[in-house]
PDB file of N, CA and C in Angstrom:
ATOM      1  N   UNK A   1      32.567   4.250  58.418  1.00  0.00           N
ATOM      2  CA  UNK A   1      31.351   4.936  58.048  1.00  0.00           C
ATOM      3  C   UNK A   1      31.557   6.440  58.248  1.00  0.00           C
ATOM      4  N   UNK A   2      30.511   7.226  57.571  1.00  0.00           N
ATOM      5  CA  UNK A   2      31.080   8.521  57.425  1.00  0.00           C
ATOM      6  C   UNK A   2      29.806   9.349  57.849  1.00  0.00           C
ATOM      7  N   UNK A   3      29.589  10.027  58.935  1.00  0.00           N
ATOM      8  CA  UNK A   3      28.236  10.596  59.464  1.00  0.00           C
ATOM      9  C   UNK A   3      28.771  11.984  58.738  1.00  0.00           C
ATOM     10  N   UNK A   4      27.945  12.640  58.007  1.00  0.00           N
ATOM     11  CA  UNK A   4      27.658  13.801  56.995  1.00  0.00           C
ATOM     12  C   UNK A   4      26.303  14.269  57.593  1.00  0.00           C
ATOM     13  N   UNK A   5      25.557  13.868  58.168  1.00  0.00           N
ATOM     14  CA  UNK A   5      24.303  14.600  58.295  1.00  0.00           C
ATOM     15  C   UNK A   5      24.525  15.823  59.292  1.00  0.00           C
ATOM     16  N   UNK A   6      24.023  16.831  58.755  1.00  0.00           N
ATOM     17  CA  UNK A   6      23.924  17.978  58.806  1.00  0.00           C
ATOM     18  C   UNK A   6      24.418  19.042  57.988  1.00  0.00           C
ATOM     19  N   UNK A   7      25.595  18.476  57.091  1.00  0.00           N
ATOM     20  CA  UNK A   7      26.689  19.021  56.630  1.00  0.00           C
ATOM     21  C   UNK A   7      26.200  19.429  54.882  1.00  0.00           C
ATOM     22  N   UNK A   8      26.189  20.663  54.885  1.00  0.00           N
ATOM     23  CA  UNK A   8      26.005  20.968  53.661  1.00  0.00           C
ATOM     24  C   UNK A   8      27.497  20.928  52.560  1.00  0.00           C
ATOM     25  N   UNK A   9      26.918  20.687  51.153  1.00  0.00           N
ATOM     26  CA  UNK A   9      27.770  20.503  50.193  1.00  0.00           C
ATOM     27  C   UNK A   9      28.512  21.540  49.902  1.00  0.00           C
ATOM     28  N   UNK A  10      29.876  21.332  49.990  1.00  0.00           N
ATOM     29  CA  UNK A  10      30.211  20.173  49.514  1.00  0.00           C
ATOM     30  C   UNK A  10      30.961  19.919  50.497  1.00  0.00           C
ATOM     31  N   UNK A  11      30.782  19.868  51.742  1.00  0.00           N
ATOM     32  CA  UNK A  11      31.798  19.152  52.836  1.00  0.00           C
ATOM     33  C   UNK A  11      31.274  17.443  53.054  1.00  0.00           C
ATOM     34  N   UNK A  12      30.208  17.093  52.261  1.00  0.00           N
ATOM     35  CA  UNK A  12      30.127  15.865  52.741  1.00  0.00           C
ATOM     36  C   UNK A  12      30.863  14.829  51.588  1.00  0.00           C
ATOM     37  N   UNK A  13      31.205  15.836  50.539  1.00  0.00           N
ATOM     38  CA  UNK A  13      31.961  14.998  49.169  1.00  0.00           C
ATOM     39  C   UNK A  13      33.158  15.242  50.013  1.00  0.00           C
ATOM     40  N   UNK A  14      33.550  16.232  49.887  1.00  0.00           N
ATOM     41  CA  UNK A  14      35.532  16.111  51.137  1.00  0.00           C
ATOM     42  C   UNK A  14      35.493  15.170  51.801  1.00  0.00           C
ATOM     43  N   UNK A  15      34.323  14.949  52.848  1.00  0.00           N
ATOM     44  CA  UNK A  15      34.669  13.932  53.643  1.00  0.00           C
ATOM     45  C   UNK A  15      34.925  12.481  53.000  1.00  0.00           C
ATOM     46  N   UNK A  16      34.279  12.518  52.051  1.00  0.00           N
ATOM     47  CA  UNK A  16      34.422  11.396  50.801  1.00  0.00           C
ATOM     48  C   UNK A  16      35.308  11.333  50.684  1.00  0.00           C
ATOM     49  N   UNK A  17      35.999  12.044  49.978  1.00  0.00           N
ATOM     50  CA  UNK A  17      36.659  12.284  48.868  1.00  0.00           C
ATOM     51  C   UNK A  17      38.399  11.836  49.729  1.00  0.00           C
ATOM     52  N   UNK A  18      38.088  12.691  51.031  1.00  0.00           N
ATOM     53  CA  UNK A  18      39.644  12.295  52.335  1.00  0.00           C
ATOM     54  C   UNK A  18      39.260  10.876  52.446  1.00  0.00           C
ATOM     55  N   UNK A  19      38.743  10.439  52.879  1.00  0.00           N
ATOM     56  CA  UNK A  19      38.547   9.239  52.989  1.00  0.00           C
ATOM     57  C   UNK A  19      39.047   8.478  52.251  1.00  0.00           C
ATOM     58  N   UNK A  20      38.781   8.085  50.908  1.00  0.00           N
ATOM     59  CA  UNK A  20      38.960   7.385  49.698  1.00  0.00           C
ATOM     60  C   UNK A  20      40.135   7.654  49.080  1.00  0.00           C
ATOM     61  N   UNK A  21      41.107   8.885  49.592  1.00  0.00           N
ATOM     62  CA  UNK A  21      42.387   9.140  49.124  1.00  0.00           C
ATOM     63  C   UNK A  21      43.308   8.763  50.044  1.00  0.00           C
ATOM     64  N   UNK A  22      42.836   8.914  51.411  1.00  0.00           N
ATOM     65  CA  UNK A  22      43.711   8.124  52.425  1.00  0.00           C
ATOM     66  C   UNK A  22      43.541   6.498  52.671  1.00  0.00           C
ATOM     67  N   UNK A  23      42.795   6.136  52.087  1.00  0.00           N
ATOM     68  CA  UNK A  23      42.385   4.224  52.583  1.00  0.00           C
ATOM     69  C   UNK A  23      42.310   3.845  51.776  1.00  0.00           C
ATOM     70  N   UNK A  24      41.667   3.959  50.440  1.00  0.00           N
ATOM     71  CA  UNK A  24      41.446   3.375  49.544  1.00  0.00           C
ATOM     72  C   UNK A  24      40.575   2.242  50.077  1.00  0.00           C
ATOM     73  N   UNK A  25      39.188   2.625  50.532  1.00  0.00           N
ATOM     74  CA  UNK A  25      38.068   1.391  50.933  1.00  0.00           C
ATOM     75  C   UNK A  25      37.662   0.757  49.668  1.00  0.00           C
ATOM     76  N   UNK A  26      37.407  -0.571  49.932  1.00  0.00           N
ATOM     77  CA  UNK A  26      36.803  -1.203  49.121  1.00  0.00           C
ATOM     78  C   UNK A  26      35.675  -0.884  48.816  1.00  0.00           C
ATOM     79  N   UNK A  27      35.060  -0.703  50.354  1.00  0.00           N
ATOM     80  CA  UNK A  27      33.586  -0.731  50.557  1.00  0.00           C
ATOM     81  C   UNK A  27      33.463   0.843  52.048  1.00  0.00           C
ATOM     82  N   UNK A  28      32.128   1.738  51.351  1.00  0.00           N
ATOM     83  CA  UNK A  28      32.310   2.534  52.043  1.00  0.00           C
ATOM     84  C   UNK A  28      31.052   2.767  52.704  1.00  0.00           C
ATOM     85  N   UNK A  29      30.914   3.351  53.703  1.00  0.00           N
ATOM     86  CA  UNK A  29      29.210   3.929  54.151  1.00  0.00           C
ATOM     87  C   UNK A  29      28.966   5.138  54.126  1.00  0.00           C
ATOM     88  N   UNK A  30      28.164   5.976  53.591  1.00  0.00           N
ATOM     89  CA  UNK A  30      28.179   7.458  54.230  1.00  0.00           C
ATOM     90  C   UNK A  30      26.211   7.424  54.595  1.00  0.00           C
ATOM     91  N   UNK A  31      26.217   8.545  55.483  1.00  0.00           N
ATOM     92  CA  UNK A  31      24.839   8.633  55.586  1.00  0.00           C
ATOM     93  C   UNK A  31      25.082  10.057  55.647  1.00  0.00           C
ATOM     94  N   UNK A  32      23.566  10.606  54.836  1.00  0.00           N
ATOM     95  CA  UNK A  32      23.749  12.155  54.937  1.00  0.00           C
ATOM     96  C   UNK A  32      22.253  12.088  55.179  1.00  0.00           C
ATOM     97  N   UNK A  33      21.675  13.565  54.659  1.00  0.00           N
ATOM     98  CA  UNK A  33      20.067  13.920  55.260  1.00  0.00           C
ATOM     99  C   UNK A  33      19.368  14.898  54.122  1.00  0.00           C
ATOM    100  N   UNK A  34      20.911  15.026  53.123  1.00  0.00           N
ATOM    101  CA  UNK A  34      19.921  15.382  52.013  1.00  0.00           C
ATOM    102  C   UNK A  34      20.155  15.161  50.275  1.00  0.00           C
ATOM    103  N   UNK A  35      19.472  14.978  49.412  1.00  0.00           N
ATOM    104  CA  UNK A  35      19.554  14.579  48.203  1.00  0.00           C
ATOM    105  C   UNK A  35      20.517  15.443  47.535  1.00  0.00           C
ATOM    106  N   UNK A  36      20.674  16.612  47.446  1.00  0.00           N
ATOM    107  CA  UNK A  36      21.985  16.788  46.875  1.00  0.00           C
ATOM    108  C   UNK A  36      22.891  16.497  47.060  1.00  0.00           C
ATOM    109  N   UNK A  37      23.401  16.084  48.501  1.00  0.00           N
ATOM    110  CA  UNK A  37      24.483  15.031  49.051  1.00  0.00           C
ATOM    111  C   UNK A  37      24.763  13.809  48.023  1.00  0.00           C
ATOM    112  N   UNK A  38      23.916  13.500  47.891  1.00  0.00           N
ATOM    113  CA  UNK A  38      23.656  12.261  47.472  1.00  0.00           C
ATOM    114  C   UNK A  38      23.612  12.153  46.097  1.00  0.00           C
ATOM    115  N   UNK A  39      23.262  13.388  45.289  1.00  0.00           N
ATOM    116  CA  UNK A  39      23.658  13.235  43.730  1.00  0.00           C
ATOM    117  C   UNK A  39      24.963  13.552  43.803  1.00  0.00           C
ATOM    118  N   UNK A  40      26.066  14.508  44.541  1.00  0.00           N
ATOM    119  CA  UNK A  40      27.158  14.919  44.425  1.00  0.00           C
ATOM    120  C   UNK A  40      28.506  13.584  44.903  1.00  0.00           C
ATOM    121  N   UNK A  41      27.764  13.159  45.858  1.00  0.00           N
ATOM    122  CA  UNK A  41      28.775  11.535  45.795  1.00  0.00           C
ATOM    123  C   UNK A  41      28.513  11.090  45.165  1.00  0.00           C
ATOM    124  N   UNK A  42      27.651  10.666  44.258  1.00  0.00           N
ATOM    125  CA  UNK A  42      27.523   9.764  43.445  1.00  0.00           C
ATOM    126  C   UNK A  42      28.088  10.076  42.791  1.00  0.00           C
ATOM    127  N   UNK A  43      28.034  10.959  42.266  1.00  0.00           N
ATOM    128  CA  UNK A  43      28.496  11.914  40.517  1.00  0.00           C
ATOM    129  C   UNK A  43      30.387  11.282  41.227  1.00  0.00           C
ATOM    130  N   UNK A  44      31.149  12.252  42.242  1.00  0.00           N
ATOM    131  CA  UNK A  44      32.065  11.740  42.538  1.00  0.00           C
ATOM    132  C   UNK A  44      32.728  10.081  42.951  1.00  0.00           C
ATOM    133  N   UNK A  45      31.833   9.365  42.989  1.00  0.00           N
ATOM    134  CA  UNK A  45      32.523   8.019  43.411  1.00  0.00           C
ATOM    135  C   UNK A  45      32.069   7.627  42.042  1.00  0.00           C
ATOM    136  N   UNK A  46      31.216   7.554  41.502  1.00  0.00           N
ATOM    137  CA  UNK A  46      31.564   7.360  39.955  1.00  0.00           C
ATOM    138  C   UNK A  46      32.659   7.345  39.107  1.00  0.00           C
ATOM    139  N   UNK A  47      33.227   8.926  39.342  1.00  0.00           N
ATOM    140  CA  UNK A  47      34.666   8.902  38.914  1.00  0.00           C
ATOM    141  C   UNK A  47      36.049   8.561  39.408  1.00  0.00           C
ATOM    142  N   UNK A  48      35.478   7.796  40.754  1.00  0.00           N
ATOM    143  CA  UNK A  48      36.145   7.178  41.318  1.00  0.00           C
ATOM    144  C   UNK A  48      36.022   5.664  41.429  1.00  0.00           C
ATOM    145  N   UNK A  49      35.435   5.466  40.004  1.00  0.00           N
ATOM    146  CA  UNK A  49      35.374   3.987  39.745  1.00  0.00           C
ATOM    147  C   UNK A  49      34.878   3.106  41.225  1.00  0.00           C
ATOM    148  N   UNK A  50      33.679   3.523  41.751  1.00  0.00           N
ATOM    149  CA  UNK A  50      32.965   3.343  42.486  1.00  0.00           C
ATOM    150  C   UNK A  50      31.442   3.139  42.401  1.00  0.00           C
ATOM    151  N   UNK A  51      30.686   1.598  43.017  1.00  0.00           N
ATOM    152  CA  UNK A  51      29.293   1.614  42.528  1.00  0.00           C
ATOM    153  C   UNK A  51      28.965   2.187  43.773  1.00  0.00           C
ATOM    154  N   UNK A  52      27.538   2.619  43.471  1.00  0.00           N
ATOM    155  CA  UNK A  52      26.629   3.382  44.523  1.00  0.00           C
ATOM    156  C   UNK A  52      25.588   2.849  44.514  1.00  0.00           C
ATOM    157  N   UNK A  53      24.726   2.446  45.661  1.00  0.00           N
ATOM    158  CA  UNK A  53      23.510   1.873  46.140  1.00  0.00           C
ATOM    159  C   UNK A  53      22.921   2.951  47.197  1.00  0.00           C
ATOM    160  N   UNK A  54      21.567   3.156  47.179  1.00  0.00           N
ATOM    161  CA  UNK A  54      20.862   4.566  48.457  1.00  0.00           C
ATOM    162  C   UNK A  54      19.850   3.450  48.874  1.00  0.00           C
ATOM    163  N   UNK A  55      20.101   3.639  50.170  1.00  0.00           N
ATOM    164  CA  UNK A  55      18.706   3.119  50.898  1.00  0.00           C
ATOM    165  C   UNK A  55      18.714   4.682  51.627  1.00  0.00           C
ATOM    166  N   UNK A  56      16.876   4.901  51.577  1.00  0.00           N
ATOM    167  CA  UNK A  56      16.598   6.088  52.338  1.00  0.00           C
ATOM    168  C   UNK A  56      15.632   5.459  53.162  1.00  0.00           C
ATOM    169  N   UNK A  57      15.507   6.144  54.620  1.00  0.00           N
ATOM    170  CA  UNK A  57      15.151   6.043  55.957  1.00  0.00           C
ATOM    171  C   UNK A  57      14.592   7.692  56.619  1.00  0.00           C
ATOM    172  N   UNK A  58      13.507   7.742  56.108  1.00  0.00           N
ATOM    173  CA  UNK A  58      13.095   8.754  56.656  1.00  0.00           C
ATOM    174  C   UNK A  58      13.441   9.802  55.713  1.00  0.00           C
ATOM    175  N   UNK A  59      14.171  10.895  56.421  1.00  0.00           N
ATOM    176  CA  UNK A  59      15.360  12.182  55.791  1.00  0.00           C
ATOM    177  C   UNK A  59      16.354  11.595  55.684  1.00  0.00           C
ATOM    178  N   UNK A  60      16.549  10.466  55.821  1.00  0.00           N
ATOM    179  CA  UNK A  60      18.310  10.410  55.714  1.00  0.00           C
ATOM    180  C   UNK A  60      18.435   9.126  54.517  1.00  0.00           C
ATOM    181  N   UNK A  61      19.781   8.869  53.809  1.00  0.00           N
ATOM    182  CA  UNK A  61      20.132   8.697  53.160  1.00  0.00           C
ATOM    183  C   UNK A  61      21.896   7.644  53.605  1.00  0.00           C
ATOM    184  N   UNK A  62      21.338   6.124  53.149  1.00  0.00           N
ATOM    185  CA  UNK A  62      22.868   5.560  53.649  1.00  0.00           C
ATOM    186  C   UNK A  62      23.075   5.125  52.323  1.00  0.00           C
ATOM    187  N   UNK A  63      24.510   5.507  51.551  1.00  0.00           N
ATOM    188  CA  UNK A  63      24.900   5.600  51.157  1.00  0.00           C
ATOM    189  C   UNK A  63      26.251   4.038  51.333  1.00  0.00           C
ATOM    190  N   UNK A  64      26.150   3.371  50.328  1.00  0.00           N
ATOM    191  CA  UNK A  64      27.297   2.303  50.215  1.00  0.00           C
ATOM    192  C   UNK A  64      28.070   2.468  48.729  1.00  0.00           C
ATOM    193  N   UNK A  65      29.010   2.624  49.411  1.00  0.00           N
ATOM    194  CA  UNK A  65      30.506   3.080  47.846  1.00  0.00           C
ATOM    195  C   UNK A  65      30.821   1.719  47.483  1.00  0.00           C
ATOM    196  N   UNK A  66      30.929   0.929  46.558  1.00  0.00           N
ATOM    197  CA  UNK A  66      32.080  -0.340  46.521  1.00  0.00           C
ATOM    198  C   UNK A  66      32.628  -0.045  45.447  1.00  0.00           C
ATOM    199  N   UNK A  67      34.094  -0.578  45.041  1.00  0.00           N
ATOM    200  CA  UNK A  67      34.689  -0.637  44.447  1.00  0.00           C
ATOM    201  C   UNK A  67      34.691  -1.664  43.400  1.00  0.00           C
ATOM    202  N   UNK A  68      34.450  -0.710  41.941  1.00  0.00           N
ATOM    203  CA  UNK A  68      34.304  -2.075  40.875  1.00  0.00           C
ATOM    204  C   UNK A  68      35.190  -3.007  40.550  1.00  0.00           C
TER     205      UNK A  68
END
């Protein structure tokens, strides 16, 4: 899982982005705290042939990557 909250864009797509180039997860978690976070992974795990699901909780935002 990938704690991003606090972290403005685009360090919470890097953290993505390292992640998914070093492991190659099937299945990923991120939680961040704000919606542009959250359109900018998407937009990126998209092109990383990745589905995206948001459950939001308050301000925050958990984020699940899987692999199609």
């Amino acid at each position: 899982m990938i704690d991003a909250r606090g972290q403005s864009c685009p360090i919470p797509v890097v953290m993505v982005q390292r992640e998914v180039n070093a492991r190659h997860p099937e299945e990923l978690q991120v939680v961040v705290d704000a919606m542009v976070c959250v359109e900018n992974i998407t937009r990126y795990a998209h092109h990383q042939n990745y589905e995206v699901t948001v459950a939001k909780d308050g301000g925050e935002y958990t984020m699940t990557l899987k692999k199609k």
